[in-house]
Protein backbone atom coordinates (compact mmCIF):
# COMPACT_ATOMS: atom_id res chain seq x y z
CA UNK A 1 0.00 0.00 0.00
CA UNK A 2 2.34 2.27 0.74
CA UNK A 3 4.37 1.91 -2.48
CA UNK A 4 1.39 3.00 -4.65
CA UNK A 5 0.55 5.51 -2.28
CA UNK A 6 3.89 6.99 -3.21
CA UNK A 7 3.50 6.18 -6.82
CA UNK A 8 -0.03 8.26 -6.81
CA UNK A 9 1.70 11.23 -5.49
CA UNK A 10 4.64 11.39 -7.59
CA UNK A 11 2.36 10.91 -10.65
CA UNK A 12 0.12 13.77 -9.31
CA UNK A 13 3.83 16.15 -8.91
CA UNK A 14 4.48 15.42 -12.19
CA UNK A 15 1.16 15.81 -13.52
CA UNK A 16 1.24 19.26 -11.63
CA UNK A 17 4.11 20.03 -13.35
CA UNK A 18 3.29 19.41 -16.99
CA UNK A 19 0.05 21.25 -16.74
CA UNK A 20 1.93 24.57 -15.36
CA UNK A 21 4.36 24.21 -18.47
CA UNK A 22 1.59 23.71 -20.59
CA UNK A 23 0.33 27.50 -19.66
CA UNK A 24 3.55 29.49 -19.82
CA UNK A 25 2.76 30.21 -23.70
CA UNK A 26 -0.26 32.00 -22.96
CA UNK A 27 0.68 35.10 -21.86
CA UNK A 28 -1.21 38.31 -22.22
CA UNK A 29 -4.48 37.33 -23.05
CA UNK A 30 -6.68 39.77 -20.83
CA UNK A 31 -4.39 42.40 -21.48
CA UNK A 32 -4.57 41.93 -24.80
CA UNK A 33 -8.34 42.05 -24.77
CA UNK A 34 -8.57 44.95 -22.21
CA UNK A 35 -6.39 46.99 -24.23
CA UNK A 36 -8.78 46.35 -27.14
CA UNK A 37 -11.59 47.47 -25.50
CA UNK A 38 -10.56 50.14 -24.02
CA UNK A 39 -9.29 51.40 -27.11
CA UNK A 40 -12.74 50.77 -28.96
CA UNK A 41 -14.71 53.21 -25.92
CA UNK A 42 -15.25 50.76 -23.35
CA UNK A 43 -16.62 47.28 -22.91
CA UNK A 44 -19.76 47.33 -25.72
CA UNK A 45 -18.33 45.85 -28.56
CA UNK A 46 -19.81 42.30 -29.05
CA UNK A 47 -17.35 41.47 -32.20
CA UNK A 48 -14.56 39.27 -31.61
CA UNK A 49 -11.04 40.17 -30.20
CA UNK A 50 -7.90 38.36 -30.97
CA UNK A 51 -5.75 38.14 -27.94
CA UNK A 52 -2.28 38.85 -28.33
CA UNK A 53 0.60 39.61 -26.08
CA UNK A 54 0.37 42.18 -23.15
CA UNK A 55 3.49 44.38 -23.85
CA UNK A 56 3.72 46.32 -21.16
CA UNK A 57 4.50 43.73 -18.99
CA UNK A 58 7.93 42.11 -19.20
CA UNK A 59 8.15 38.49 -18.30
CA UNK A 60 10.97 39.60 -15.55
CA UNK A 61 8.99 42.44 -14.77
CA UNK A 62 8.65 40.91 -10.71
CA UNK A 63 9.99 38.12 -9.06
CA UNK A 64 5.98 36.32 -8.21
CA UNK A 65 5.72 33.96 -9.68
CA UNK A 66 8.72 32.77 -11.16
CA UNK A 67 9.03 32.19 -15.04
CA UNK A 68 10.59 29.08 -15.37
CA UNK A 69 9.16 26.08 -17.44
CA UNK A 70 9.02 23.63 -14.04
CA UNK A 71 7.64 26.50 -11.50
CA UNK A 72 4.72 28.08 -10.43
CA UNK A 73 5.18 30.29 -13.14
CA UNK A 74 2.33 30.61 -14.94
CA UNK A 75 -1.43 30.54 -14.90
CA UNK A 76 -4.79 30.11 -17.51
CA UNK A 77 -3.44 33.46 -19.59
CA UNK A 78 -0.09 32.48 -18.97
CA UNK A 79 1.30 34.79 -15.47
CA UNK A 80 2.84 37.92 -16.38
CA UNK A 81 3.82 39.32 -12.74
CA UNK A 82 3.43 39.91 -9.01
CA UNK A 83 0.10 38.37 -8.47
CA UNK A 84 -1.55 40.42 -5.50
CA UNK A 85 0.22 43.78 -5.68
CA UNK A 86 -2.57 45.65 -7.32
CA UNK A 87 -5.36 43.79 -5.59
CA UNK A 88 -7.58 45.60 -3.26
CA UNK A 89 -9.81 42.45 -2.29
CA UNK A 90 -7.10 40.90 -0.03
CA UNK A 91 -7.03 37.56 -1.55
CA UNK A 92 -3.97 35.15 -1.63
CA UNK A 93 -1.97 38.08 -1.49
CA UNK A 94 0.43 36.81 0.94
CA UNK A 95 3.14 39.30 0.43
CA UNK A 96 0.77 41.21 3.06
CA UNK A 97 -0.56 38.10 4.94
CA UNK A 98 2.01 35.32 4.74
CA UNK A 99 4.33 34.17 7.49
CA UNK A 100 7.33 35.21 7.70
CA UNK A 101 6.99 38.15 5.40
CA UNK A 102 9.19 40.46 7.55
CA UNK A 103 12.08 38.52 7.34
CA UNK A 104 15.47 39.76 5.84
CA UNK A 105 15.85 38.47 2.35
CA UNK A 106 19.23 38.93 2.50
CA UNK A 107 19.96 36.76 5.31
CA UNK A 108 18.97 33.04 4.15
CA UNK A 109 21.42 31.35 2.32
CA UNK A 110 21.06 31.30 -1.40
CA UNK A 111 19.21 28.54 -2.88
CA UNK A 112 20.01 27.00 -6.45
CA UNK A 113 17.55 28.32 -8.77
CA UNK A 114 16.06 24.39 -10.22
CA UNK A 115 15.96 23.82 -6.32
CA UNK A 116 13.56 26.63 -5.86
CA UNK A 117 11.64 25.81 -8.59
CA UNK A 118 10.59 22.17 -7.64
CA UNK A 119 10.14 23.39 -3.83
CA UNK A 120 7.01 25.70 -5.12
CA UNK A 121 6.03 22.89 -7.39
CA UNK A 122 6.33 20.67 -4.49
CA UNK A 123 4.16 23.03 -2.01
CA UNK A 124 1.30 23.41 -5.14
CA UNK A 125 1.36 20.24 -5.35
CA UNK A 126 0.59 19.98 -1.45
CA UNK A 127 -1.54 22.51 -1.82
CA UNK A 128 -3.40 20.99 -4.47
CA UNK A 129 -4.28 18.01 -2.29
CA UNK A 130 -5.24 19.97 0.92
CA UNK A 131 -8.14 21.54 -0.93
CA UNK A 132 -8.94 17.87 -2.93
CA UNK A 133 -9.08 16.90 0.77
CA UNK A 134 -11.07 19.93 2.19
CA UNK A 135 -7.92 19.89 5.31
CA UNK A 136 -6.66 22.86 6.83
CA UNK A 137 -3.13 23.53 6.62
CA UNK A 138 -0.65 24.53 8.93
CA UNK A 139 2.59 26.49 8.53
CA UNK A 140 4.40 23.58 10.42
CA UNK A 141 2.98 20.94 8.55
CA UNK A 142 4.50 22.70 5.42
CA UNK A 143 7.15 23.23 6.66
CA UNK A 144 8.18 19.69 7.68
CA UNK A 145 6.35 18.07 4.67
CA UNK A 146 7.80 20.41 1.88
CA UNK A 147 9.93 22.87 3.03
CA UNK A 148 12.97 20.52 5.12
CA UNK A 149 16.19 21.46 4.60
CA UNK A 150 14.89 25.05 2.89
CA UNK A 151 13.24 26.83 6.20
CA UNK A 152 14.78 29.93 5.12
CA UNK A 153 13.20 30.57 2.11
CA UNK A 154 9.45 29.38 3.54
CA UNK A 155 8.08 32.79 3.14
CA UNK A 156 9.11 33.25 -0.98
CA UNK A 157 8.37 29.70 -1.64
CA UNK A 158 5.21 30.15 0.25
CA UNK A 159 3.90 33.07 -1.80
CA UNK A 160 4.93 31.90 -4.73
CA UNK A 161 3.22 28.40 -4.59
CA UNK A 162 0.06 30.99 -3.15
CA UNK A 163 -0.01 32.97 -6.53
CA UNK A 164 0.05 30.16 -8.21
CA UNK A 165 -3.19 28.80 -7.06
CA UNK A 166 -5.05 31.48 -7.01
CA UNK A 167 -3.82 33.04 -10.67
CA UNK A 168 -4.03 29.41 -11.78
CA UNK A 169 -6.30 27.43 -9.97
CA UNK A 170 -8.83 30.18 -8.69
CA UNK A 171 -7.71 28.86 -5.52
CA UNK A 172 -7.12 31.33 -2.76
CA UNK A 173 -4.99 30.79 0.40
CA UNK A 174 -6.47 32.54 3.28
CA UNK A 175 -4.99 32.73 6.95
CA UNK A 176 -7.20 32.22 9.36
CA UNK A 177 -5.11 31.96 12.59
CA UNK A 178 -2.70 34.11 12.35
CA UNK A 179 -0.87 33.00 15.67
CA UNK A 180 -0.88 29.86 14.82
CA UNK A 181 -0.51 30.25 11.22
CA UNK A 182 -3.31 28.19 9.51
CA UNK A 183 -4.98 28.19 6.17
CA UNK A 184 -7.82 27.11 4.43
CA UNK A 185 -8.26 27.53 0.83
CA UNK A 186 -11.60 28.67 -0.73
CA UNK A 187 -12.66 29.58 -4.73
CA UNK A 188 -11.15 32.96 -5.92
CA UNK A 189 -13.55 36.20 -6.51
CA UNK A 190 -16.64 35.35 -4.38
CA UNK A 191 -17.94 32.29 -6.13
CA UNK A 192 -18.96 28.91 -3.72
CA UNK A 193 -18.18 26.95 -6.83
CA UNK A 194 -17.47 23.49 -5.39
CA UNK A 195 -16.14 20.75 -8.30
CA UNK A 196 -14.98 17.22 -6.63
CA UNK A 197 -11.69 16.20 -7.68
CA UNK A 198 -10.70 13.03 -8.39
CA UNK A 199 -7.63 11.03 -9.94
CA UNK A 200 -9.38 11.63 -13.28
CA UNK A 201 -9.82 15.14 -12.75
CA UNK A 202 -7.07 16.53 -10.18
CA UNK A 203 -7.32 19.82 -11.03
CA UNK A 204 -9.62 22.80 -9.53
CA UNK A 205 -10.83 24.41 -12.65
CA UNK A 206 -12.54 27.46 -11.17
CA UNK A 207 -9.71 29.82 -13.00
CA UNK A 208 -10.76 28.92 -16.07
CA UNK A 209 -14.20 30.30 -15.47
CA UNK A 210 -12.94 33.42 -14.15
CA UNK A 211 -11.03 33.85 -17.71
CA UNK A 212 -14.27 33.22 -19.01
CA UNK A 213 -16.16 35.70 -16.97
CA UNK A 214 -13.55 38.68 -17.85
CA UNK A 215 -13.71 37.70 -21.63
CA UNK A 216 -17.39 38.20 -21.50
CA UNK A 217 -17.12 41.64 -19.41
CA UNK A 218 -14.37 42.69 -21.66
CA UNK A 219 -16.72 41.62 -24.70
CA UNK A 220 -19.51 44.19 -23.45
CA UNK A 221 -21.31 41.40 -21.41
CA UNK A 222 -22.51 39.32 -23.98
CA UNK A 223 -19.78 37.27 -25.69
CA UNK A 224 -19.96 35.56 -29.04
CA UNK A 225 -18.78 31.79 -28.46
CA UNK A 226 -16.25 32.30 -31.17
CA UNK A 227 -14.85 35.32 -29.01
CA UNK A 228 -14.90 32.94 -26.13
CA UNK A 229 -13.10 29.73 -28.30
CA UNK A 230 -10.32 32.66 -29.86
CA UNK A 231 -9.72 33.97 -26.45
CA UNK A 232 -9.18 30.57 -24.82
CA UNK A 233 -7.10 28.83 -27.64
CA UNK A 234 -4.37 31.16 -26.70
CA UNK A 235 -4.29 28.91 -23.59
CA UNK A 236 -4.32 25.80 -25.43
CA UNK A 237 -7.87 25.38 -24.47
CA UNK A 238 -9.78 23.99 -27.47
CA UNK A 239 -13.31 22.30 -28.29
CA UNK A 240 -13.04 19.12 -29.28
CA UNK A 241 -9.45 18.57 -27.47
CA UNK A 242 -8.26 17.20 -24.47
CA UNK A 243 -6.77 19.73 -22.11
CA UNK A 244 -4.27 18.80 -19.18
CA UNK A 245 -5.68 21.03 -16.45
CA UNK A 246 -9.34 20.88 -17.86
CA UNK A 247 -10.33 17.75 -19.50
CA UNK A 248 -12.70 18.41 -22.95
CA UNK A 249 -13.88 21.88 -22.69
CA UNK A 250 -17.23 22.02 -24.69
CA UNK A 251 -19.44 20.13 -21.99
CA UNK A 252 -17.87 22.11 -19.67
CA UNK A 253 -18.35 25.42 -20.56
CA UNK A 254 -21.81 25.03 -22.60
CA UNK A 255 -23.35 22.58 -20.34
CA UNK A 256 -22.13 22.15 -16.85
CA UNK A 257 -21.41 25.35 -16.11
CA UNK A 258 -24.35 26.74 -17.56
CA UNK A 259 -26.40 24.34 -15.18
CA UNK A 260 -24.30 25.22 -12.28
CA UNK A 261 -26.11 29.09 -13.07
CA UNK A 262 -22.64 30.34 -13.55
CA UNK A 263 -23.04 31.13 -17.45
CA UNK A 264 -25.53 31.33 -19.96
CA UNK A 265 -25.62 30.06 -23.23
CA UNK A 266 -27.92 31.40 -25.42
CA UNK A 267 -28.47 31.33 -29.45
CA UNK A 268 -28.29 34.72 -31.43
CA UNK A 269 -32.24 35.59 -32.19
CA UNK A 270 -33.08 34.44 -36.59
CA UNK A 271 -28.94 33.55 -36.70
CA UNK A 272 -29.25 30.84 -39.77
CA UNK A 273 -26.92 28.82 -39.27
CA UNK A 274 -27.35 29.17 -35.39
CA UNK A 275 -24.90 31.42 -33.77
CA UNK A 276 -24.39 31.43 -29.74
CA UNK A 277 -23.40 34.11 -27.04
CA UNK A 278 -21.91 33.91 -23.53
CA UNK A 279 -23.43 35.67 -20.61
CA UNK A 280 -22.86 35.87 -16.95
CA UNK A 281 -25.72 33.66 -15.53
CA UNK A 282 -27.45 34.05 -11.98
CA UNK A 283 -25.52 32.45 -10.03
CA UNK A 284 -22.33 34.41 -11.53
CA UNK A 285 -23.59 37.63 -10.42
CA UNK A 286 -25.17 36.95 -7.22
CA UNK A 287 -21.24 35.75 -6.07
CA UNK A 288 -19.36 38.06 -7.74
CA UNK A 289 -18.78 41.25 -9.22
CA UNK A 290 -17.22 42.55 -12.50
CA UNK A 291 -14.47 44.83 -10.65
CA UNK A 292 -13.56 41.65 -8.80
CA UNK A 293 -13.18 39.56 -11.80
CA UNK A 294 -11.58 42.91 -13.43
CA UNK A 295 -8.75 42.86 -10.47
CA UNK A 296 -8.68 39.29 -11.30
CA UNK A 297 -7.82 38.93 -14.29
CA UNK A 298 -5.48 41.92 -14.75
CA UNK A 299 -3.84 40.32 -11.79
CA UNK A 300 -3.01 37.75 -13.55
CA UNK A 301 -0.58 39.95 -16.33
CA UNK A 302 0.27 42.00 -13.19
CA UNK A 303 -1.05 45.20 -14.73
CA UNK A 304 -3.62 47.38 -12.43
CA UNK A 305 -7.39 47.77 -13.05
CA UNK A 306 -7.06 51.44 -13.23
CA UNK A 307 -4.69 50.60 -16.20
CA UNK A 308 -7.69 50.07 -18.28
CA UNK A 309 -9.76 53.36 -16.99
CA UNK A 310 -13.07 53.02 -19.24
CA UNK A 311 -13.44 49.17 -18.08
CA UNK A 312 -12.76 50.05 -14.21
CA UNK A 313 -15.32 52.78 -14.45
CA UNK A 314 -18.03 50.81 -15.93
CA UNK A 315 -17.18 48.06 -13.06
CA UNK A 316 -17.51 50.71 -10.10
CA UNK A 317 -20.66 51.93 -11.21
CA UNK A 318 -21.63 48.63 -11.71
CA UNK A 319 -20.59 47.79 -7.61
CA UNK A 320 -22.61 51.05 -6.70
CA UNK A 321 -25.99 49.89 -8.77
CA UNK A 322 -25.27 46.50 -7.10
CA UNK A 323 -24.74 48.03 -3.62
């Protein structure tokens, strides 16, 4: 028992690991589309937008996460940079929260660079089956399951493998005993979307329906399902095809998650042959908000909200109506 016990896990690493290199060559897609739409008057246009690369963002713009092809470098859109500094909802940003935050940077000693890397793929990877498992976690339980020799560099490892999940997974790491330093981790943005995970399916897909949400804001609220399909084949996500985080994405999207209340999927009025359009659904914006999915996803290419001024707008006065 043991012995496939161990096997299990070490396929589940290394499944963990191919899916996060599988992402790193979508970067820029909400930028790409924000910029678009900003520079077309604000979110109303319903035509399609071809997502490109974000330029203002460097890949070494900020040291969270890292970009490397076997770290937690790199999310749905592909992470541009410093996941949580331009947040105002407080979530996963553990540069604020995490333990061990104040300490000297200078003073651990230095730590090889592949080293570091497979120490955050190692904690996602523990992360990944705390939240399969529903468990809380402790800092000392990470620290003598994953961490070990590496103590020092907890708090960067830490934050790192934090971004990750929540610019990845929709996965957000949230203290919640601060003296003793526990976490529990809960869906990103608001939304009680609960998916059981399995060996078949091992990874939370919440993320992707964030992306999803924000292509549909940034579309003028009603997205044509070719926008949606152009958008998300930047991140390798295509009908029809197996994806390693997601599975096959059409039943997914069109079905499941339009019975879950979280989008709806309805067919453009006399279209011959039938066209289709995304919209929020119910359940979508009874949870969350637009400026939350907004800091979201331009979290994700580590750009601000206010970067996009015409979209921010149009999601504050959307909080106030809400309000």
């Amino acid at each position: 028992m043991p012995r496939r016990h161990g096997h299990h896990h070490r396929s589940l690493r290394r499944r963990v690991r191919e899916a996060l290199q599988a992402q790193i060559e979508a970067q820029g897609l909400v930028g790409a589309q924000a910029s678009r739409a900003q520079e077309e008057g604000a979110a109303a246009s319903s035509s399609a937008v071809i997502p490109g690369t974000l330029e203002e963002v460097p890949a070494d713009a900020t040291p969270s996460p890292p970009q490397n092809p076997q770290g937690a470098s790199s999310s749905p859109t592909g992470l541009a940079s410093n996941p949580g500094h331009h947040s105002n909802e407080g979530t996963s940003n553990q540069e604020e929260e995490g333990p061990s935050t104040s300490q000297d940077p200078a003073d651990p000693v230095s730590i090889p660079g592949e080293a570091l890397e497979e120490k955050i793929s190692d904690m996602i990877h523990f992360l990944l089956l705390k939240y399969r498992m529903k468990e809380l976690i402790t800092k000392e339980e990470m620290l003598d399951v994953v961490i070990k020799d590496y103590q020092d560099h907890f708090a960067e490892i830490f934050r790192e493998a934090s971004s990750c999940m929540e610019l990845v997974f929709g996965v957000d790491v949230k203290e919640v005993e601060p003296v003793g330093q526990s976490y529990i981790l809960v869906t990103s943005v608001g939304l009680t979307y609960y998916e059981e995970l399995n060996d078949d399916q091992c990874f939370p897909r919440v993320g992707l329906l964030i992306i999803i949400l924000g292509l549909i804001f940034l579309e003028g609220d009603c997205a044509p399902e070719e926008a949606i399909w152009e958008g998300l084949g930047i991140m390798g996500v295509h009908a029809g095809m197996e994806h390693v985080m997601y599975g096959e994405p059409r039943k997914l999207i069109t079905q499941d998650w339009v019975q879950e209340g979280y989008l709806e999927y309805r067919q453009v009025p006399n279209s011959d042959p039938a066209c289709y359009e995304f919209f929020w659904g119910p359940r979508a914006r009874a949870e969350t908000s637009k400026i939350k999915v907004l800091e979201y996803v331009t979290k994700i290419n580590g750009c601000d909200p206010r970067s996009f001024p015409l979209l921010y707008e149009e999601a504050l006065r959307d909080e106030e109506e809400g309000a």
